[in-house]
Protein backbone atom coordinates (compact mmCIF):
# COMPACT_ATOMS: atom_id res chain seq x y z
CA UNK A 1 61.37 24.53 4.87
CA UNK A 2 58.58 23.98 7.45
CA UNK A 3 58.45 25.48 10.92
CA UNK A 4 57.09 24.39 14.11
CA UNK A 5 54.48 27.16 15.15
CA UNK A 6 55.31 29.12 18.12
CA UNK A 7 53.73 28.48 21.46
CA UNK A 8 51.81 31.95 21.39
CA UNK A 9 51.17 31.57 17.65
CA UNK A 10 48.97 28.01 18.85
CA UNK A 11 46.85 29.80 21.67
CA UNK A 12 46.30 33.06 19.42
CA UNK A 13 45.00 30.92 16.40
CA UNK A 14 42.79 28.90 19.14
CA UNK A 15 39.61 30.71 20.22
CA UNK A 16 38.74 27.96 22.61
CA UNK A 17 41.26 28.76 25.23
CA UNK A 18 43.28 32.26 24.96
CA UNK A 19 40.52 34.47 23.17
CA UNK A 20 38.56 34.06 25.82
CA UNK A 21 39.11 33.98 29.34
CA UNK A 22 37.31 31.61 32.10
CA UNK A 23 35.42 34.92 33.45
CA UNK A 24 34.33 34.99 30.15
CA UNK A 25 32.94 32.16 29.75
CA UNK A 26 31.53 31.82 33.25
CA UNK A 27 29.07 35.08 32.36
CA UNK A 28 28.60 34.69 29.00
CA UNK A 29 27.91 30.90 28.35
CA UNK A 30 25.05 30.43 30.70
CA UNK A 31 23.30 33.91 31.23
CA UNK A 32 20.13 32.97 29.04
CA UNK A 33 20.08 29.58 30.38
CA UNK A 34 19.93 30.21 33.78
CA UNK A 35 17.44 32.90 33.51
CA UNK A 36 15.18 30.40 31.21
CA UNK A 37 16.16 27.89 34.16
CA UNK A 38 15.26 30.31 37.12
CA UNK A 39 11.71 30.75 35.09
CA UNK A 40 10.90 27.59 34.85
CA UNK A 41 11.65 26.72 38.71
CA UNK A 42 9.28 29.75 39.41
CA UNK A 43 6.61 28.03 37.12
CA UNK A 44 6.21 24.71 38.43
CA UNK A 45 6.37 26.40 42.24
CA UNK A 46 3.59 28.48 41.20
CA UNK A 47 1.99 24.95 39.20
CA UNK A 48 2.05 22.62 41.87
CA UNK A 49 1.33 25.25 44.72
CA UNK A 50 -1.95 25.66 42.81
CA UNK A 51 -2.37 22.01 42.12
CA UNK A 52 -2.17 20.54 45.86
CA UNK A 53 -2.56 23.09 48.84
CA UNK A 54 -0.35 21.08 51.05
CA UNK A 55 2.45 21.68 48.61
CA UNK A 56 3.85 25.07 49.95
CA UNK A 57 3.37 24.04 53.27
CA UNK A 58 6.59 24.47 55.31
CA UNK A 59 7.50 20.69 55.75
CA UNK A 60 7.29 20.18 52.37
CA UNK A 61 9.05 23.21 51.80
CA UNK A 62 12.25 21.67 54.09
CA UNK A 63 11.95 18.30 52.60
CA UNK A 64 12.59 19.77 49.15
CA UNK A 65 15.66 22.12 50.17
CA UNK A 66 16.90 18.65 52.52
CA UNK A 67 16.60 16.46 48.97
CA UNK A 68 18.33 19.24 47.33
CA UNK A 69 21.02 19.42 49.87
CA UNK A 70 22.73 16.02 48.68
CA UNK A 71 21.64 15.84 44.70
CA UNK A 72 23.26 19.39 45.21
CA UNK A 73 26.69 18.51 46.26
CA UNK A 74 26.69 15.87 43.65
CA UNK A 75 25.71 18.17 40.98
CA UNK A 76 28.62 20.46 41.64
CA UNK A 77 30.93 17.67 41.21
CA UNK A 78 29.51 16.74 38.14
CA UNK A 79 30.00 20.30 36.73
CA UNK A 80 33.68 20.61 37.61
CA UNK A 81 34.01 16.89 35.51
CA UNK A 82 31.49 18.15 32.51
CA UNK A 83 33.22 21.23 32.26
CA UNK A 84 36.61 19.68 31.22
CA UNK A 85 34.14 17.78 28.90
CA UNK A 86 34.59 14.89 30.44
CA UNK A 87 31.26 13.11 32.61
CA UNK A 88 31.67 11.00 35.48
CA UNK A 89 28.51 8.19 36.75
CA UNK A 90 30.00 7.09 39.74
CA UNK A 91 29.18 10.49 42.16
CA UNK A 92 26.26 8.22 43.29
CA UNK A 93 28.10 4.95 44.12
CA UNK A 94 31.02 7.45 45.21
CA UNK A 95 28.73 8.89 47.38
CA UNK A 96 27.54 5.66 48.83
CA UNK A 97 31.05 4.51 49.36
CA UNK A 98 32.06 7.45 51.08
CA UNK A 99 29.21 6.94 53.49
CA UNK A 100 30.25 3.18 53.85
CA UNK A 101 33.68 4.43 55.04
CA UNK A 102 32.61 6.81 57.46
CA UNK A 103 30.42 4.02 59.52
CA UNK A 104 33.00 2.26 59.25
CA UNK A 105 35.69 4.83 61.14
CA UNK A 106 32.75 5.88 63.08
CA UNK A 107 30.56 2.90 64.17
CA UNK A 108 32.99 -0.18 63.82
CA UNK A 109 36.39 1.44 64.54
CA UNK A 110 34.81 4.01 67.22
CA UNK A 111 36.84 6.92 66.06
CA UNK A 112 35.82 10.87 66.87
CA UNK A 113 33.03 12.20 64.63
CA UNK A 114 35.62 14.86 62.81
CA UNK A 115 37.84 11.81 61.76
CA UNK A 116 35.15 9.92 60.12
CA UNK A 117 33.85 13.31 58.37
CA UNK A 118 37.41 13.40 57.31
CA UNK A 119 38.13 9.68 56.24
CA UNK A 120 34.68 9.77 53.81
CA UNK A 121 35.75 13.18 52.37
CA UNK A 122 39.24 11.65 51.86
CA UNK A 123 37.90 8.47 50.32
CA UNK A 124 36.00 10.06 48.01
CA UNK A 125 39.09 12.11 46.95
CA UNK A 126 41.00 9.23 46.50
CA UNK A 127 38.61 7.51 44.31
CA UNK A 128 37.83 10.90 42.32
CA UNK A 129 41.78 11.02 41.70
CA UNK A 130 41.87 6.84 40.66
CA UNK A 131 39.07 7.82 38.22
CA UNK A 132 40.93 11.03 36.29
CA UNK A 133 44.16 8.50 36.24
CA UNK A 134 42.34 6.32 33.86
CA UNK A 135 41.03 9.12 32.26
CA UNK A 136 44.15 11.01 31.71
CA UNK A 137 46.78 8.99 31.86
CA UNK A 138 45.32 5.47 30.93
CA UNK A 139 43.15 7.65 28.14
CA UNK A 140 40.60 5.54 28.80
CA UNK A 141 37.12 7.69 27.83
CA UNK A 142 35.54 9.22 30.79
CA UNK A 143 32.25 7.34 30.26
CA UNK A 144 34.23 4.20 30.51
CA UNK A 145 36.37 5.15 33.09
CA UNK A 146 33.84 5.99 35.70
CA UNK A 147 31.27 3.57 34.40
CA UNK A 148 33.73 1.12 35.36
CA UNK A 149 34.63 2.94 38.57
CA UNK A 150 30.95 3.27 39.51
CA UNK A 151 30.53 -0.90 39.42
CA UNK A 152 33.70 -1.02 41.85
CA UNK A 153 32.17 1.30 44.15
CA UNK A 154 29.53 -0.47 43.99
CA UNK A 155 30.88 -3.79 44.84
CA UNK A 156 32.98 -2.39 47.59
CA UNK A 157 30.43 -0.66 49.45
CA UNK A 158 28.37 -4.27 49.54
CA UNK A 159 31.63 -5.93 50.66
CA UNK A 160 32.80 -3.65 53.40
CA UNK A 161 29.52 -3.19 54.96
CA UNK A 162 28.84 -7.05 54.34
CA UNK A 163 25.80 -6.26 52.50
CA UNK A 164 23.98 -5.00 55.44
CA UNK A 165 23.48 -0.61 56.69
CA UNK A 166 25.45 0.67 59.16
CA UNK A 167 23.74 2.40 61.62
CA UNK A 168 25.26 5.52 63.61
CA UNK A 169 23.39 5.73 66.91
CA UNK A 170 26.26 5.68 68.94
CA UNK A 171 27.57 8.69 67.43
CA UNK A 172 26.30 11.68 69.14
CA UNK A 173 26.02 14.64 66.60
CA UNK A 174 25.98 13.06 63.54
CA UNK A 175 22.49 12.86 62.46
CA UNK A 176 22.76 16.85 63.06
CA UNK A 177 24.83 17.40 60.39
CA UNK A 178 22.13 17.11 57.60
CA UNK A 179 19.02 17.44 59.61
CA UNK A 180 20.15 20.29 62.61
CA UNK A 181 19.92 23.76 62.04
CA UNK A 182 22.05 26.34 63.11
CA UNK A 183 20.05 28.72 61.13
CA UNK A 184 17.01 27.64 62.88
CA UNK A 185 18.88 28.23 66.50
CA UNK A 186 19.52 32.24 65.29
CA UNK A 187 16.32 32.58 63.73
CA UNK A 188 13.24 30.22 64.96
CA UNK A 189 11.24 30.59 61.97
CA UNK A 190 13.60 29.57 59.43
CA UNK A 191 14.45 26.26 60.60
CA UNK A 192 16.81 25.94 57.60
CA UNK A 193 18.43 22.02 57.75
CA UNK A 194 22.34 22.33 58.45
CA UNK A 195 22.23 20.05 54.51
CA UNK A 196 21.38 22.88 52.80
CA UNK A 197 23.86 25.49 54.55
CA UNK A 198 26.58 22.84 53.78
CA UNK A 199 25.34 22.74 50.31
CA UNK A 200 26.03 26.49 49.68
CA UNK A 201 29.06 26.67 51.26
CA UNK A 202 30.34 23.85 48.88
CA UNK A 203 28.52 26.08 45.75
CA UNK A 204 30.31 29.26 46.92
CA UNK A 205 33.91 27.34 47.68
CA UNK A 206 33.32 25.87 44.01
CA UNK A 207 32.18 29.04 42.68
CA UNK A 208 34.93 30.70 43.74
CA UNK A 209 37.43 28.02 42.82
CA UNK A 210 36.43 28.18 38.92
CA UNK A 211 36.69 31.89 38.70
CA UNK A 212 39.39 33.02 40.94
CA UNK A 213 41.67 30.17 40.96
CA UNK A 214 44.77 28.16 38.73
CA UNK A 215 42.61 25.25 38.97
CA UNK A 216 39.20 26.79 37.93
CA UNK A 217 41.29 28.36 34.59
CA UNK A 218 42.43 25.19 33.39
CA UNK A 219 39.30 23.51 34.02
CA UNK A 220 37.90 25.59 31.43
CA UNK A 221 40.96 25.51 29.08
CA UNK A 222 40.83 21.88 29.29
CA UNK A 223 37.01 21.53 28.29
CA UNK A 224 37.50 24.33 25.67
CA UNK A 225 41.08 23.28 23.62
CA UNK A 226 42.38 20.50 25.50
CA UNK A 227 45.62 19.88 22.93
CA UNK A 228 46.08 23.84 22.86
CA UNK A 229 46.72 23.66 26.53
CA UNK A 230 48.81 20.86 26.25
CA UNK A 231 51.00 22.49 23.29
CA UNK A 232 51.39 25.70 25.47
CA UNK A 233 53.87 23.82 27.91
CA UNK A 234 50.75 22.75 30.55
CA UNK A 235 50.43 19.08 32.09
CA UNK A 236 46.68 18.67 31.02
CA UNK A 237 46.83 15.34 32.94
CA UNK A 238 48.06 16.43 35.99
CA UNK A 239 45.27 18.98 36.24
CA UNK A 240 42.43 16.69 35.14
CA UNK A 241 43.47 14.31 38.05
CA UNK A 242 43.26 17.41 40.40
CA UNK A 243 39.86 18.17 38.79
CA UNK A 244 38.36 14.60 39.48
CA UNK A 245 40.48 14.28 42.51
CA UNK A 246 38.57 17.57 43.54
CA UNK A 247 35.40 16.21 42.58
CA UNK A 248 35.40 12.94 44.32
CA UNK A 249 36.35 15.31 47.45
CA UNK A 250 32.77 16.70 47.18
CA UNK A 251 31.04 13.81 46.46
CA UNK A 252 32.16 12.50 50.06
CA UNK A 253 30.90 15.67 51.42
CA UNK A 254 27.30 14.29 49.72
CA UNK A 255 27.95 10.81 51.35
CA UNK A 256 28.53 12.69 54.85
CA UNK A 257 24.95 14.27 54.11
CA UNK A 258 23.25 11.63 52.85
CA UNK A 259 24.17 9.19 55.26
CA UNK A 260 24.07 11.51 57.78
CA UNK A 261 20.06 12.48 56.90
CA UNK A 262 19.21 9.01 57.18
CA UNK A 263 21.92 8.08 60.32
CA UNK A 264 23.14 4.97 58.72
CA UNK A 265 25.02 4.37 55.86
CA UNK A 266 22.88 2.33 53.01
CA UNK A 267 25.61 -0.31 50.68
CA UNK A 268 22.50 -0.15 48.09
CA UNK A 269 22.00 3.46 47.52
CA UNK A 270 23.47 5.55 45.08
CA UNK A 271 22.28 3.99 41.30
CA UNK A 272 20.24 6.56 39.59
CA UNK A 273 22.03 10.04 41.87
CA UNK A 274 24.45 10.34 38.77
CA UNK A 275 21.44 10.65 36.62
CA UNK A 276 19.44 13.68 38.34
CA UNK A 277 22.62 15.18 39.30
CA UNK A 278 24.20 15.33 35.10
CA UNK A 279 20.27 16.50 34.36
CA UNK A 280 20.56 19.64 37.49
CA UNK A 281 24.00 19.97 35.60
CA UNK A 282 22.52 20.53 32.34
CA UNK A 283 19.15 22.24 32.56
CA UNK A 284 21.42 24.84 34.41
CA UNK A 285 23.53 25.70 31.30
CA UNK A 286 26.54 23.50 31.54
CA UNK A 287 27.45 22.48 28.02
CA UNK A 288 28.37 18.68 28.06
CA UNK A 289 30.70 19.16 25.35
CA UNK A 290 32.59 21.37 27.58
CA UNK A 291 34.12 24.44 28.32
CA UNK A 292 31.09 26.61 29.42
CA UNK A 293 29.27 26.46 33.04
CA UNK A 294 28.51 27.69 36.01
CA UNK A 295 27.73 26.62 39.76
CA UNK A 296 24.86 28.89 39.78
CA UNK A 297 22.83 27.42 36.83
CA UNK A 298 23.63 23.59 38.28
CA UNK A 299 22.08 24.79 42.00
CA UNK A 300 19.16 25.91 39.82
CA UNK A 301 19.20 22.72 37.95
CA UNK A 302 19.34 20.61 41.12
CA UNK A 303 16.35 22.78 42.30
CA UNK A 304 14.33 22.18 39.78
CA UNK A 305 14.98 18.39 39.90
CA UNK A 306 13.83 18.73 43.68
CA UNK A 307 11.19 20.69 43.21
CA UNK A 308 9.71 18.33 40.48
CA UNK A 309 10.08 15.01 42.22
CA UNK A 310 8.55 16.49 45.22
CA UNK A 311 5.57 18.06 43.31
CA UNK A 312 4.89 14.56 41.30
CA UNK A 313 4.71 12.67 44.82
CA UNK A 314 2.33 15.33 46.77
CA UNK A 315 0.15 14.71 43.42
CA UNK A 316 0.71 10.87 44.29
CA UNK A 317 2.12 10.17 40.86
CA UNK A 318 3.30 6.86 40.54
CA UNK A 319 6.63 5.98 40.79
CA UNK A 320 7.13 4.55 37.38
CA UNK A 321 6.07 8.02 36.07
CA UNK A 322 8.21 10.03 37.96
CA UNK A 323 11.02 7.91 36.47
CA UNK A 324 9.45 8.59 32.96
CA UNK A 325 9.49 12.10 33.75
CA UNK A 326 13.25 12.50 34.86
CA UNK A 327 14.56 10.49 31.94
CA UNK A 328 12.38 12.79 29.29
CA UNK A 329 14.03 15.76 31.36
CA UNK A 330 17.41 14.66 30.61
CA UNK A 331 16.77 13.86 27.19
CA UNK A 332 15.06 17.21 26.78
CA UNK A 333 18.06 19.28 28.59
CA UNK A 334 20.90 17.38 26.66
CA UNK A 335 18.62 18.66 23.12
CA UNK A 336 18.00 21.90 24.75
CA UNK A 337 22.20 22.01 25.31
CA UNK A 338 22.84 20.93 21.66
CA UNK A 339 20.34 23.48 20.17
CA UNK A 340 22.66 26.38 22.22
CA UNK A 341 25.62 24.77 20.74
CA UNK A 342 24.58 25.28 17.19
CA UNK A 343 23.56 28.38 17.41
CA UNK A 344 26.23 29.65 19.15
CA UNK A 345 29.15 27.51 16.92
């Protein structure tokens, strides 16, 4: 006569989700990466500082940590998805749409700066939660899903700006938001863009979410032993719609900076973010099969991509190269991620 196993007897035969916990995970999965990671940023500081003197020089120095600021954000969205091992293209379109909205609250609707900030971070969270719908309750594959989400965006953002930017001159304080410095106010010398502060509070609030929180558990569970979860009692759906709900919340905080950095909001931008921001994601240790990651490694990642693409255009390095470069990264990072899987399945 068979038996239906017990609830506890199902997450004690699983390793992926009860053996180990999310702290776990968070130190354990990523500590060589990031440290190989970290290295290699040092490296090609050290390579292109000796390659072009004006590399190191402080406005080059701020551009890089401005450009980080937004591929950033957008990285640490993409980690909360990839964790779950899920992936999600449309932070860049997202991003651009979120912008989109905000001109239009801000510039064509005339409404105070804090409700515009709020109406692109609440787009964006709207969108995010529309995308984990399909995913989880539509079980539509998350490649798919926001594949087909990212060409929506896409549209929209031409069709509610009418194809053309929207400029935000006549909204005092908002180009400060990216390009002001508070830090710079305090301390002269370190004129420190208000981008990259914002950046690093979103890193620490993620950070923090994923190790102390319900929601940063599950987002674990989910990416290690999805059906586990689900067979000890959990709504796995209702959690991955938080988790891209969550996500799509950040990316709007990117479309605030972006925007924002260049005061108007561009319908056109957006195609090719997802890419560097899923390549900072995985150079900084984030399996994309799942269950392993941290926000650390992804800043690192988004560093390096920074750092790079900055480096290849002081050297005046064509465009078409530095596009050759990024996509042999990303090949090269997803390897590097499946070589770590292997050896440590």
């Amino acid at each position: 006569m068979s038996t239906v196993p017990d609830v506890k007897d199902v997450k004690s035969k699983d390793a992926g989700v009860t053996e180990k916990s999310p702290l776990t995970n968070l130190g354990d999965s990523g500590a060589y990466q990031k440290l190989l990671a970290f290295a290699s940023l040092i490296a090609l500081l050290i390579g292109f500082s000796i390659a072009s003197p004006n590399f190191m020089q402080t406005s080059n120095m701020i551009a890089i940590l401005q450009a980080t600021s937004v591929n950033g954000v957008l990285a640490v969205a993409a980690t909360l998805v990839i964790i779950t091992g899920g992936i999600d293209l449309s932070v860049g379109t997202l991003m651009t749409f979120c912008a989109v909205i905000a001109g239009v609250v801000l510039t064509y609707m005339g409404m105070p700066l804090l409700l515009g900030v709020a109406a692109a971070i609440g787009a964006g969270a709207l969108c995010g939660l529309v995308s984990g719908t399909f995913v989880a309750k539509m079980k539509i594959p998350p490649f798919i899903a926001t594949l087909g989400m990212m060409l929506i965006l896409k549209g929209l953002s031409l069709v509610i700006s009418g194809t053309r930017p929207i400029y935000f001159n006549d909204t005092p304080g908002f180009d400060q938001i990216s390009r002001g410095s508070l830090i710079g106010k305090v301390i002269p010398s370190l004129p420190i863009p208000n981008g990259v502060l914002i950046l690093f509070i979103v890193a620490i609030a993620a950070a923090y979410i994923l190790s102390r929180t319900v929601l940063g558990r599950y987002t674990f569970a989910l990416g290690s032993n999805e059906e586990a979860v689900r067979l000890s009692g959990v709504n796995t759906d209702a959690w991955k719609m938080r988790i891209y709900a969550l996500a799509g919340g950040i990316c709007g905080i990117g479309g605030i900076l972006i925007a924002s950095r260049l005061n108007s909001a561009q319908p056109a931008l957006g195609l090719g973010y997802e890419l560097e921001a899923i390549a900072a994601v995985v150079i900084g240790g984030t399996s994309l099969s799942g269950g392993r990651g941290t926000i650390l490694g992804t800043i690192i990642g988004a560093l390096i991509m920074a750092v790079l693409t900055n480096g290849l255009r002081v050297l005046s390095v064509a465009q078409e190269w530095q596009t050759v470069v990024t996509g042999a990264i990303i090949i090269l990072a997803v390897y590097a991620d499946m070589v770590r899987r292997k050896k440590s399945g």
